[in-house]
Structures are given as C-alpha cells and as structure tokens.
N, C-alpha and C. Protein backbone atom coordinates (compact mmCIF):
# COMPACT_ATOMS: atom_id res chain seq x y z
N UNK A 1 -31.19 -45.44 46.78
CA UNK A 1 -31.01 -44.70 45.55
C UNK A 1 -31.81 -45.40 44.45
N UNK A 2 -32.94 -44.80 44.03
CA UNK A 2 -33.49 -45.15 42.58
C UNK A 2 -32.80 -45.35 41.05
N UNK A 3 -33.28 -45.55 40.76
CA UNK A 3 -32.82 -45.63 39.10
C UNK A 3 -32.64 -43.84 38.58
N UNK A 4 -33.74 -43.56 39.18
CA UNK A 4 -34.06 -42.02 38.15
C UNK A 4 -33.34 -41.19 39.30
N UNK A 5 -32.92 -41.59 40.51
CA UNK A 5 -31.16 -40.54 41.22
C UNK A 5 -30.12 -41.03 40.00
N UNK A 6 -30.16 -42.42 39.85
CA UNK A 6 -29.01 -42.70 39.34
C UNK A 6 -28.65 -42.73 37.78
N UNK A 7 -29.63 -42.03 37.01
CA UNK A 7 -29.94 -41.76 35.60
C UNK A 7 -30.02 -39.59 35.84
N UNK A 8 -30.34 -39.22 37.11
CA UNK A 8 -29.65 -38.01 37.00
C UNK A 8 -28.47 -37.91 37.51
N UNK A 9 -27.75 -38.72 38.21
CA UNK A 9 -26.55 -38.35 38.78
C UNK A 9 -25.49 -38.32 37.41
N UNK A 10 -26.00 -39.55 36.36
CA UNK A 10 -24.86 -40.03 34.84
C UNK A 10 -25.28 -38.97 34.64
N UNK A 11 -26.33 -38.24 33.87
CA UNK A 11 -26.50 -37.00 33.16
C UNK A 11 -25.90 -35.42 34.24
N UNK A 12 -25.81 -35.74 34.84
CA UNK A 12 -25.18 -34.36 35.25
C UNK A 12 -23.47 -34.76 35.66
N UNK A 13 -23.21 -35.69 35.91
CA UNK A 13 -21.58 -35.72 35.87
C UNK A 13 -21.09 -35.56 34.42
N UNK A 14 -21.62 -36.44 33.69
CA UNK A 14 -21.65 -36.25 31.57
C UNK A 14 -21.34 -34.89 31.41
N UNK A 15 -22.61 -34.46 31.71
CA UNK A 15 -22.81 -32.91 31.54
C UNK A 15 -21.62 -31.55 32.17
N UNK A 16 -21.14 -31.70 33.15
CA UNK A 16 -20.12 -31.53 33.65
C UNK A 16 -18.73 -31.25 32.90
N UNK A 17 -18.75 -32.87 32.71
CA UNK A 17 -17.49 -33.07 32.26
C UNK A 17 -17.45 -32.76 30.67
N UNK A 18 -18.71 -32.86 30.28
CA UNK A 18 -18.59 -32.23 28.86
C UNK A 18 -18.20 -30.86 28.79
N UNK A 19 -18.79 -30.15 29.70
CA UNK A 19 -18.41 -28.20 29.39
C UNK A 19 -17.09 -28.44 30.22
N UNK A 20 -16.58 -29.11 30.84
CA UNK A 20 -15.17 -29.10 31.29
C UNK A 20 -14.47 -29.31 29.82
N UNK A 21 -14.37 -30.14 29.44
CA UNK A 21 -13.48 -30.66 28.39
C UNK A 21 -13.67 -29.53 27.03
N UNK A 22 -15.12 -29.13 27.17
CA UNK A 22 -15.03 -27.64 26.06
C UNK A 22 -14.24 -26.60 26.53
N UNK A 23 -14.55 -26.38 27.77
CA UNK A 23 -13.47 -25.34 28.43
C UNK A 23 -12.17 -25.53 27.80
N UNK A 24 -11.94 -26.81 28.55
CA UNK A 24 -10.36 -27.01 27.92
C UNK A 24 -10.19 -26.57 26.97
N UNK A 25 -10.55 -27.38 25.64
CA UNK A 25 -10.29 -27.36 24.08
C UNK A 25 -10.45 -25.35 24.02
N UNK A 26 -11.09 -24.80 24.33
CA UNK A 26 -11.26 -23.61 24.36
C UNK A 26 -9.92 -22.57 24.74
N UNK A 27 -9.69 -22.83 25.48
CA UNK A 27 -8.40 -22.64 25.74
C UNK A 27 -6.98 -23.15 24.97
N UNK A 28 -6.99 -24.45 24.59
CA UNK A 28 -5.65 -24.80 24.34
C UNK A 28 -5.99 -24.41 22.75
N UNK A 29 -7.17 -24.99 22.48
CA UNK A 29 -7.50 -25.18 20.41
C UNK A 29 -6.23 -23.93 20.08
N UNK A 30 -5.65 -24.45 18.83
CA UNK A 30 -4.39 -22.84 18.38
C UNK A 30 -5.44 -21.86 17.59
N UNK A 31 -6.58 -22.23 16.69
CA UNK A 31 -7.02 -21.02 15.97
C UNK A 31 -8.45 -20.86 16.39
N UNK A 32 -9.26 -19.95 15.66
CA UNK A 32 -10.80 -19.45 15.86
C UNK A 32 -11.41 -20.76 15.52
N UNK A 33 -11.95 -21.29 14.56
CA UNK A 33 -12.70 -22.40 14.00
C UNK A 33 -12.66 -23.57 14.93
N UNK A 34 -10.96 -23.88 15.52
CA UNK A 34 -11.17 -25.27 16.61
C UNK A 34 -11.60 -24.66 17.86
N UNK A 35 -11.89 -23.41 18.09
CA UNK A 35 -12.25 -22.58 19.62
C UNK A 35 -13.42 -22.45 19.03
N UNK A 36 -14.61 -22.04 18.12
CA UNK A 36 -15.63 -22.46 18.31
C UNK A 36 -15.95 -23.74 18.71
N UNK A 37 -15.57 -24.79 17.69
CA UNK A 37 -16.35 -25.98 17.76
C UNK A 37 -16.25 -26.67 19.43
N UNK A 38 -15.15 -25.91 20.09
CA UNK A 38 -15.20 -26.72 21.33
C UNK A 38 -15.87 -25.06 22.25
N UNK A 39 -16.35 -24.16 21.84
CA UNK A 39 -17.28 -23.50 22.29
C UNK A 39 -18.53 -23.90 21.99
N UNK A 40 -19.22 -24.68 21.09
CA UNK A 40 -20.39 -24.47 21.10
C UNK A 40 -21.24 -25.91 21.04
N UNK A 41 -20.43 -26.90 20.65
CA UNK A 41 -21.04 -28.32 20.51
C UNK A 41 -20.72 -29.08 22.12
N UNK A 42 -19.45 -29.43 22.55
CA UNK A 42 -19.40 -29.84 23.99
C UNK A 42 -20.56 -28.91 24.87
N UNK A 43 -20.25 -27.55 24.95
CA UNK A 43 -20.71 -26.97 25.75
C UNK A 43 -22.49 -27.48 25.85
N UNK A 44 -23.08 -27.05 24.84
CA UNK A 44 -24.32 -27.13 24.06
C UNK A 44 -24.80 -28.80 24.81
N UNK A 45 -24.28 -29.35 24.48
CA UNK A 45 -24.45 -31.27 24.97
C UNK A 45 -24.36 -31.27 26.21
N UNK A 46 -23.17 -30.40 26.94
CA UNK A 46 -23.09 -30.34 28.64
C UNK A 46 -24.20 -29.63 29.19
N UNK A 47 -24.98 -28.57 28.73
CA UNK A 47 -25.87 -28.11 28.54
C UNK A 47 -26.94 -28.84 28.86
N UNK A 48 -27.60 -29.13 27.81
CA UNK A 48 -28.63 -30.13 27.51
C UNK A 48 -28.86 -31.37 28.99
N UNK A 49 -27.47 -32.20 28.98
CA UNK A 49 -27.66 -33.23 29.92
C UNK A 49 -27.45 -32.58 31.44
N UNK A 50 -27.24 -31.35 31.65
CA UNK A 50 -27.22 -31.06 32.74
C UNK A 50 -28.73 -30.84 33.00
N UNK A 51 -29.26 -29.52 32.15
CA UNK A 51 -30.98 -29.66 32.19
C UNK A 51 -31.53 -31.26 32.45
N UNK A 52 -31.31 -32.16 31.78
CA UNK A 52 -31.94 -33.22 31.91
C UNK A 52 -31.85 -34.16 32.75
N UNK A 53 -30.57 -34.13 33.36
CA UNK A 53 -30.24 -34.76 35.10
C UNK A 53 -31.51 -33.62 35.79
N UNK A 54 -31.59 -32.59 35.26
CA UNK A 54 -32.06 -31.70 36.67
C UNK A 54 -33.74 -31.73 36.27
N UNK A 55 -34.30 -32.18 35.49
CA UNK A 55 -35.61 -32.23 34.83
C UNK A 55 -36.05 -32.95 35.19
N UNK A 56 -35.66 -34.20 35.28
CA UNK A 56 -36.56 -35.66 35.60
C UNK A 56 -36.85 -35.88 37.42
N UNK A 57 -36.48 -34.72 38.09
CA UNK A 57 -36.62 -34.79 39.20
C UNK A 57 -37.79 -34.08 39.76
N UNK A 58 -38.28 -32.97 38.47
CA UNK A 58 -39.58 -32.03 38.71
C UNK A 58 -40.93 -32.45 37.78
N UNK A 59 -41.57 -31.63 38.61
CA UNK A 59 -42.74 -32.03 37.52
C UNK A 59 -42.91 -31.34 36.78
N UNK A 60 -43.88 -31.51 35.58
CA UNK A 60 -43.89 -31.47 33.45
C UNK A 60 -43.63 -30.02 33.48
N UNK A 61 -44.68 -29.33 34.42
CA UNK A 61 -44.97 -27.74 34.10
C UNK A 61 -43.34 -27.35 34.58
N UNK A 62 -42.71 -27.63 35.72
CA UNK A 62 -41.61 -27.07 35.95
C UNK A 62 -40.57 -27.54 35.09
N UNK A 63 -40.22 -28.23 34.63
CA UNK A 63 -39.76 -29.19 33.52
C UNK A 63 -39.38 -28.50 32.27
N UNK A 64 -40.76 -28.30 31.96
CA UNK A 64 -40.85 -27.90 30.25
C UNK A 64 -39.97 -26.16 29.92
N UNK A 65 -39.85 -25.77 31.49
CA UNK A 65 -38.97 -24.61 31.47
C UNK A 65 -37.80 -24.77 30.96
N UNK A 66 -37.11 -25.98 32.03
CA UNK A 66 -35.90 -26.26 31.26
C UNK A 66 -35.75 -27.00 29.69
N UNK A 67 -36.37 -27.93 29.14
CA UNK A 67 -36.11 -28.13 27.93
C UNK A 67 -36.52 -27.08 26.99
N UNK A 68 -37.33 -25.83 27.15
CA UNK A 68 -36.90 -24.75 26.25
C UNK A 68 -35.42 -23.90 26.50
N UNK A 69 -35.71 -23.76 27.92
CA UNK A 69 -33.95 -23.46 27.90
C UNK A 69 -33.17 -24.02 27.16
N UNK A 70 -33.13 -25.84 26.68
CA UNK A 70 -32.35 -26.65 26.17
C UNK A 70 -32.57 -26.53 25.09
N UNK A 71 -33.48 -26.18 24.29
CA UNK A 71 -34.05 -26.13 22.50
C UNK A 71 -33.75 -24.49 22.44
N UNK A 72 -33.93 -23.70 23.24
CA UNK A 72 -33.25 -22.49 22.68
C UNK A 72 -31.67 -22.31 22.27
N UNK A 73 -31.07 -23.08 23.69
CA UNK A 73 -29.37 -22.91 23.62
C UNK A 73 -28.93 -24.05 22.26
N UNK A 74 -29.99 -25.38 21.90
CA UNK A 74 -29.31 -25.68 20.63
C UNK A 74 -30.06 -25.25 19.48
N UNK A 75 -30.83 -23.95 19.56
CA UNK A 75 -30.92 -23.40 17.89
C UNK A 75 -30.25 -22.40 18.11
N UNK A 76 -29.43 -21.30 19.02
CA UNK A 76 -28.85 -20.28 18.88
C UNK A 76 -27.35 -20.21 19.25
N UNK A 77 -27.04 -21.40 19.29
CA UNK A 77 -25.45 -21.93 19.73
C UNK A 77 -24.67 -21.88 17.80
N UNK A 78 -25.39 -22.65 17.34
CA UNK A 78 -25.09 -23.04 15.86
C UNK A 78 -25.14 -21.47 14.78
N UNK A 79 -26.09 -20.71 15.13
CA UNK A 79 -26.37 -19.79 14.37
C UNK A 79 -25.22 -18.58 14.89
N UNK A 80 -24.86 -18.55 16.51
CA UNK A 80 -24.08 -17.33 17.34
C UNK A 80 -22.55 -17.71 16.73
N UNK A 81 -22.21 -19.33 16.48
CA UNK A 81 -20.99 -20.13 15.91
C UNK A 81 -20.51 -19.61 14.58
N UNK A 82 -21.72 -19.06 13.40
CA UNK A 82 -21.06 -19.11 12.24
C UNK A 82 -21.04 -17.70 12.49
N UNK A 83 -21.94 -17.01 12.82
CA UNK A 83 -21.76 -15.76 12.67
C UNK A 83 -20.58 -15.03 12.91
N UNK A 84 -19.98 -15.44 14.61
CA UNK A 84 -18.72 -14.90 14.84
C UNK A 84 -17.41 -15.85 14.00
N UNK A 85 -17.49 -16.87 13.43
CA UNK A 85 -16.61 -17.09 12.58
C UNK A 85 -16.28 -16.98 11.31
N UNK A 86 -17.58 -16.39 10.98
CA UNK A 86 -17.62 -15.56 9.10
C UNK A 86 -16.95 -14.12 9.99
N UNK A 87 -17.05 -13.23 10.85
CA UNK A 87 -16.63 -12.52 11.14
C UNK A 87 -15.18 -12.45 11.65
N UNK A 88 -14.75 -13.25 12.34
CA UNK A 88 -13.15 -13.96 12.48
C UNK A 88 -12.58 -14.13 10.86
N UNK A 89 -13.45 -14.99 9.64
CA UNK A 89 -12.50 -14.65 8.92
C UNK A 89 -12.45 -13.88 8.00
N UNK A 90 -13.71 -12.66 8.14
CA UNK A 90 -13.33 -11.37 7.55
C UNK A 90 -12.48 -10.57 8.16
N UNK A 91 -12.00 -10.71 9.01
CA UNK A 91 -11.15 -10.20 9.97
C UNK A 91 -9.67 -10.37 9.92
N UNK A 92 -9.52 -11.99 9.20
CA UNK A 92 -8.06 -12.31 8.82
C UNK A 92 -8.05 -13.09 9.80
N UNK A 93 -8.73 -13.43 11.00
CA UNK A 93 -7.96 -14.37 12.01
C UNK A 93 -8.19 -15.56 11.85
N UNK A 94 -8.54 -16.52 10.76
CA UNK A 94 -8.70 -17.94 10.55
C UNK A 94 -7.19 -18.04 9.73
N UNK A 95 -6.70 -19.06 10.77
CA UNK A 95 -5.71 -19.62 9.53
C UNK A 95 -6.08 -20.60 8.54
N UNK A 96 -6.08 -20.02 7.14
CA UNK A 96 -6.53 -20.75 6.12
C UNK A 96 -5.63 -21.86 5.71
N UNK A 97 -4.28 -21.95 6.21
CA UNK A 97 -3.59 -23.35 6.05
C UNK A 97 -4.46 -24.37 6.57
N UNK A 98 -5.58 -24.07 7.81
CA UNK A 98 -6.40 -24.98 8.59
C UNK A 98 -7.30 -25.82 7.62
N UNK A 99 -7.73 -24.83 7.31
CA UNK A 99 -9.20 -25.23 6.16
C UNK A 99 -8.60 -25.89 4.85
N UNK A 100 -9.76 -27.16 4.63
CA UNK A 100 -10.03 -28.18 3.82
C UNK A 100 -10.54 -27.51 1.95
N UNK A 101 -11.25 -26.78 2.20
CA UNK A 101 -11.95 -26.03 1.31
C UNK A 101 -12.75 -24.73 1.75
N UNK A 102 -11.95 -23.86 1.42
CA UNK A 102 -12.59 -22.42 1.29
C UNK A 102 -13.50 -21.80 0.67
N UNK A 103 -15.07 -22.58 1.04
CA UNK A 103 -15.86 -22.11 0.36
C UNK A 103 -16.28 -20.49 0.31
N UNK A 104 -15.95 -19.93 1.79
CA UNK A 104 -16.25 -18.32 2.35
C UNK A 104 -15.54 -17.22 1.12
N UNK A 105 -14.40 -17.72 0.75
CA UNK A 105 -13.39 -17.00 -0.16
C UNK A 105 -14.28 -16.70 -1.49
N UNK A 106 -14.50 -17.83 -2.05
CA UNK A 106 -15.22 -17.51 -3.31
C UNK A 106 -16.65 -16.55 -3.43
N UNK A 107 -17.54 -16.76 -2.10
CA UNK A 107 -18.52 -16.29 -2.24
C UNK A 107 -18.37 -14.91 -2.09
N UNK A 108 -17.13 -14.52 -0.78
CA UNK A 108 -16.35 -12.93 -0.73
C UNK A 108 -16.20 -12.02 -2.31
N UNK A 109 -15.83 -13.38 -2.75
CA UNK A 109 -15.03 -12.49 -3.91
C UNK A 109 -16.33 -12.38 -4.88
N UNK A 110 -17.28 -13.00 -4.53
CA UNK A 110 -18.37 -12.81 -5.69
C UNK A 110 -19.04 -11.61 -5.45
N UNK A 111 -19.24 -11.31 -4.07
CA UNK A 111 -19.54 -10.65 -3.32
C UNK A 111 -19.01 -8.95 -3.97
N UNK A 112 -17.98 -9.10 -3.96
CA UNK A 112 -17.07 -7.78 -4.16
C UNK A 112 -16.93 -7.46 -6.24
N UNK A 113 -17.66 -8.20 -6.52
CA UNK A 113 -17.76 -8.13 -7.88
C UNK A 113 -16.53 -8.62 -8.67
N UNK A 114 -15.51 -10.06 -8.05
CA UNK A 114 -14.70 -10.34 -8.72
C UNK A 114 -15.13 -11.65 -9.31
N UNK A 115 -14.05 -12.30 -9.46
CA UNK A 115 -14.45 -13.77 -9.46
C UNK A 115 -13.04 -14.90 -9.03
N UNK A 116 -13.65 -15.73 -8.91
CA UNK A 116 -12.82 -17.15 -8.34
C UNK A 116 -12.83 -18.48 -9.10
C-alpha cells in the first residue's frame, strides 16, 4: 500500500462519514435553518473529499472532471441554501425564537412599503 492508497483511503472514509453525519443532523436538526446547514456544508465537504480520494488515482484530463464537479457543487450548494431558506421563512416555517438577529424581517417589511 502506497502513501497516495493511503491518502485516498483517509479522504474517502472522511468523506463518507461526513455526508453520514449530515444525513444525520438532517434528520434529527428540530427546524429549517439547522436542516440546511447540515444539508449543505457536511454534505458539500463529504463531497469534495470523496472526489478527491477518487481523483488522485486518475490522470489530470480524467481528474479535472471531477474537481469541476467539486467547484460546481461548492458554488451552487450555498446559493440552492439561502434560497430555499428565504423561502422557508416566507413561508412561516423558521422558528424565529431560533434566530440571533432578524435581519430578513426588516428588509420584508421595507419591501412591503412599511418600516422597522
């Protein structure tokens, strides 16, 4: 066993166990906002190091397939995240006892021609 079996074997067990443990959180998290973040950042990282256990074993041209796979899923993970959660909490399903500061509220209401 080489170094570079044994530098893809860490990146794909990592990788693994990272979208395992998003799974989880996905499931148990109680509201929308903690079910993204363990939808889209674990997953996204399990992602990534799975491509990259499986990359270093091919060559560049076959390769470079997967790290756009990997640069696509982390610019459209972040952008697919807010979208369905500005939509969750136009919807009412964020519990706002959760949140620190409600910045979404004020801009709503500016939005609708009131104020805050």
């Amino acid at each position: 066993m080489s170094w570079l079996d044994l530098f893809s074997a860490v990146c794909l067990i990592a990788g693994a166990m990272s979208c395992l443990f998003g799974a989880i959180g996905l499931l148990t998290f109680p509201d929308v906002a903690a079910r993204l973040q363990a939808a889209t950042k674990p997953q996204t990282l399990g992602l990534v190091l799975i491509l990259l256990g499986s990359a270093v074993h091919l060559e560049l041209r076959y390769a470079s397939g997967l790290i756009l796979v990997g640069l696509f899923q982390a610019l459209t993970a972040p952008v697919l995240a807010q979208l369905v959660g500005r939509a969750a909490y136009r919807a009412g399903s964020v519990r706002h006892e959760t949140l620190d500061t409600d910045h979404l509220a004020r801009r709503i209401e500016r939005e609708r021609g009131g104020t805050l």
